[in-house]
C-alpha atoms as a PDB file:
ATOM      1  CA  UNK A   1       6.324  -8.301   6.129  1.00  0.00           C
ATOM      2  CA  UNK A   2       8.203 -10.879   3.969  1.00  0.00           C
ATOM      3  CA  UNK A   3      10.286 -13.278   5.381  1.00  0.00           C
ATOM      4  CA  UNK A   4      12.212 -12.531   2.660  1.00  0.00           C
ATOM      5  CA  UNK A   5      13.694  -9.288   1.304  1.00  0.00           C
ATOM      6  CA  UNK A   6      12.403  -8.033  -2.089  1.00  0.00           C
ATOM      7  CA  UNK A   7       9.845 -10.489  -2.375  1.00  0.00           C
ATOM      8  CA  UNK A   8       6.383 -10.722  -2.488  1.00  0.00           C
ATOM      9  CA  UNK A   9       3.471 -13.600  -3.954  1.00  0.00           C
ATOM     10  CA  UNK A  10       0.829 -13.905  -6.474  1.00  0.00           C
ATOM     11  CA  UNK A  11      -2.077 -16.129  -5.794  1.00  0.00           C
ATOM     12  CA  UNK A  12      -5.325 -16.938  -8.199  1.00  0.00           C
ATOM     13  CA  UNK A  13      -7.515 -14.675  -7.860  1.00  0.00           C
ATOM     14  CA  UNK A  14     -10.740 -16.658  -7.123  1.00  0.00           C
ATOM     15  CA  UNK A  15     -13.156 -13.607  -6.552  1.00  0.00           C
ATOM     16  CA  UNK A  16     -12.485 -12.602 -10.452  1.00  0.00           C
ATOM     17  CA  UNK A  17     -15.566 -11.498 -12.493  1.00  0.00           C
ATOM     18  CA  UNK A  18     -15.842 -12.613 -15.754  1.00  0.00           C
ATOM     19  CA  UNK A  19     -17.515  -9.160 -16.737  1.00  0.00           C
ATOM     20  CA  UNK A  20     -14.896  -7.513 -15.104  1.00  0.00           C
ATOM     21  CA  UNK A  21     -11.343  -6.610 -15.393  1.00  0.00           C
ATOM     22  CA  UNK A  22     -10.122  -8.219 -12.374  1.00  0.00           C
ATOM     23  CA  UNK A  23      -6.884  -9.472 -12.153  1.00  0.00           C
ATOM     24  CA  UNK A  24      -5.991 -12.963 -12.893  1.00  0.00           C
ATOM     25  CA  UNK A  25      -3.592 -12.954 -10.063  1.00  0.00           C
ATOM     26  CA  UNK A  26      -3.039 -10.697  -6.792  1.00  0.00           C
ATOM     27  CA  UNK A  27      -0.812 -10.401  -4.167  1.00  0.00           C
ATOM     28  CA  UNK A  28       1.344  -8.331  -1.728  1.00  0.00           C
ATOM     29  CA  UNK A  29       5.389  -7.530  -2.175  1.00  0.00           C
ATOM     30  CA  UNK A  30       7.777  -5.939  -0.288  1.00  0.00           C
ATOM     31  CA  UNK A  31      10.387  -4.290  -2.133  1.00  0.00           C
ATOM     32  CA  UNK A  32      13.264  -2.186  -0.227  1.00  0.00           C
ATOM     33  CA  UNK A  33      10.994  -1.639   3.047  1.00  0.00           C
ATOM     34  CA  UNK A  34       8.348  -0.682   1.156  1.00  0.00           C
ATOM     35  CA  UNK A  35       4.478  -3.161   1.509  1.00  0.00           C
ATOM     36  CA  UNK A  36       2.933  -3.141  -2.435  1.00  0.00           C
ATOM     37  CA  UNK A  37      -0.090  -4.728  -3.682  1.00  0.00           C
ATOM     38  CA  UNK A  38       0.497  -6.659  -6.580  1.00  0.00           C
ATOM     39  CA  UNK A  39      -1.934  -7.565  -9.069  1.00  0.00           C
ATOM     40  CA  UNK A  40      -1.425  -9.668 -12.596  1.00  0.00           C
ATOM     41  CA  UNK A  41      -3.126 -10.840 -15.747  1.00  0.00           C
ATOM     42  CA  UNK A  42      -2.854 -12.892 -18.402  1.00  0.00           C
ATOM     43  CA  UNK A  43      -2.488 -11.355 -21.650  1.00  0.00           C
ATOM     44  CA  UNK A  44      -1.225 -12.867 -25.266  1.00  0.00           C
ATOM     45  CA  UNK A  45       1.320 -10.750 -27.319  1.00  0.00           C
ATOM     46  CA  UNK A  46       2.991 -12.088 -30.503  1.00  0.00           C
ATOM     47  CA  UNK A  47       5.930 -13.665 -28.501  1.00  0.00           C
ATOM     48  CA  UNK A  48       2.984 -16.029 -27.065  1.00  0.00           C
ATOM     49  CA  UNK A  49       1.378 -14.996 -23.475  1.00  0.00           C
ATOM     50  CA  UNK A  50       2.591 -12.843 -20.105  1.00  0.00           C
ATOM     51  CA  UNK A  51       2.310 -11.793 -17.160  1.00  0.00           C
ATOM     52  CA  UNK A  52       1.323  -7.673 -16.990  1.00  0.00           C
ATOM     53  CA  UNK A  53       1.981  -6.434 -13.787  1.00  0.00           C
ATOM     54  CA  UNK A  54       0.818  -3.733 -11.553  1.00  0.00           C
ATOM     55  CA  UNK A  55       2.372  -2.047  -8.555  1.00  0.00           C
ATOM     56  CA  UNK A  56       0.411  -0.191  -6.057  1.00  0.00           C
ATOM     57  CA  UNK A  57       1.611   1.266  -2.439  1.00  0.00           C
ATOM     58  CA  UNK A  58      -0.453  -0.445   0.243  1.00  0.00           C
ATOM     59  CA  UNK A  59      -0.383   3.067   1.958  1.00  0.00           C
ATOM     60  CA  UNK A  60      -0.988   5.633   0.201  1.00  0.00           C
ATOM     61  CA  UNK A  61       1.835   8.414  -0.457  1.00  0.00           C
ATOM     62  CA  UNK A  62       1.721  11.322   1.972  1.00  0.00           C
ATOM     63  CA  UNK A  63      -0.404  14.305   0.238  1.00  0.00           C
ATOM     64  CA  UNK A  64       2.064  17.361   0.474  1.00  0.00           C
ATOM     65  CA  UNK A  65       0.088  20.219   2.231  1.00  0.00           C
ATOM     66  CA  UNK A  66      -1.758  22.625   0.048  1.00  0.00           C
ATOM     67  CA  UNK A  67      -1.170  26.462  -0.046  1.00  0.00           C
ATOM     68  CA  UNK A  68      -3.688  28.396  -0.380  1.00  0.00           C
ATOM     69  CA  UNK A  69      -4.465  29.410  -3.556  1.00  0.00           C
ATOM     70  CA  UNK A  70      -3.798  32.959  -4.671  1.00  0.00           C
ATOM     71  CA  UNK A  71      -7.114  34.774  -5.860  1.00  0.00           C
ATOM     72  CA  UNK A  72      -6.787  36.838  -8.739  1.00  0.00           C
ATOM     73  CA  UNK A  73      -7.759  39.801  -6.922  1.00  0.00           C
ATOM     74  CA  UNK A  74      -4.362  39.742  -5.095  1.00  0.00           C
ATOM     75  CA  UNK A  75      -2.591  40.271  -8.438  1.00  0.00           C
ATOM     76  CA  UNK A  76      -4.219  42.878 -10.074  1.00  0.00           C
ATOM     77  CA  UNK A  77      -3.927  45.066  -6.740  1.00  0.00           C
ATOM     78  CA  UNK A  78      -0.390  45.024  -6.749  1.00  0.00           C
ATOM     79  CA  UNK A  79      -0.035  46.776  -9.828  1.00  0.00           C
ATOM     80  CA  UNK A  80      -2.514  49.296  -9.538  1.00  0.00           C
ATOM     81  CA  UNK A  81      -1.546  52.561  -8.493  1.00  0.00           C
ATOM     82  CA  UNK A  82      -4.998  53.338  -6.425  1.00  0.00           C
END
């Protein structure tokens, strides 16, 4: 984790592809005990150029568990009087 709390770092990122949309820059942040990979690029806007930023968990969010699904079978029956 960081050494410091709510931080993270962007470094170049020298494996980009030119054919690609890599990011310019990635990293890793930690923000309120949560790990993120970070990942950056250049862009120009009418203000002159930035940074647009992307935030993704390093683990991915716990999938809630599935019900199973109700057939359509199950509600017709209920209504029929046979």
């Amino acid at each position: 984790m960081s050494k410091y709390p709510n931080s993270g770092t962007l470094n170049k990122n020298e494996r980009k592809r030119p054919d690609k949309n890599d990011p310019d820059y990635e990293g890793s942040a930690e923000v309120d005990g949560v790990a993120y990979w970070l990942a950056s690029w250049v862009k120009s806007g009418p203000n002159g150029k930035f940074l647009s930023i992307s935030f993704k968990p390093k683990q991915a969010a716990a999938q809630p568990a599935r019900s199973p699904s109700k057939s359509n079978d199950d509600e017709f029956d209920s209504d029929l009087p046979f």
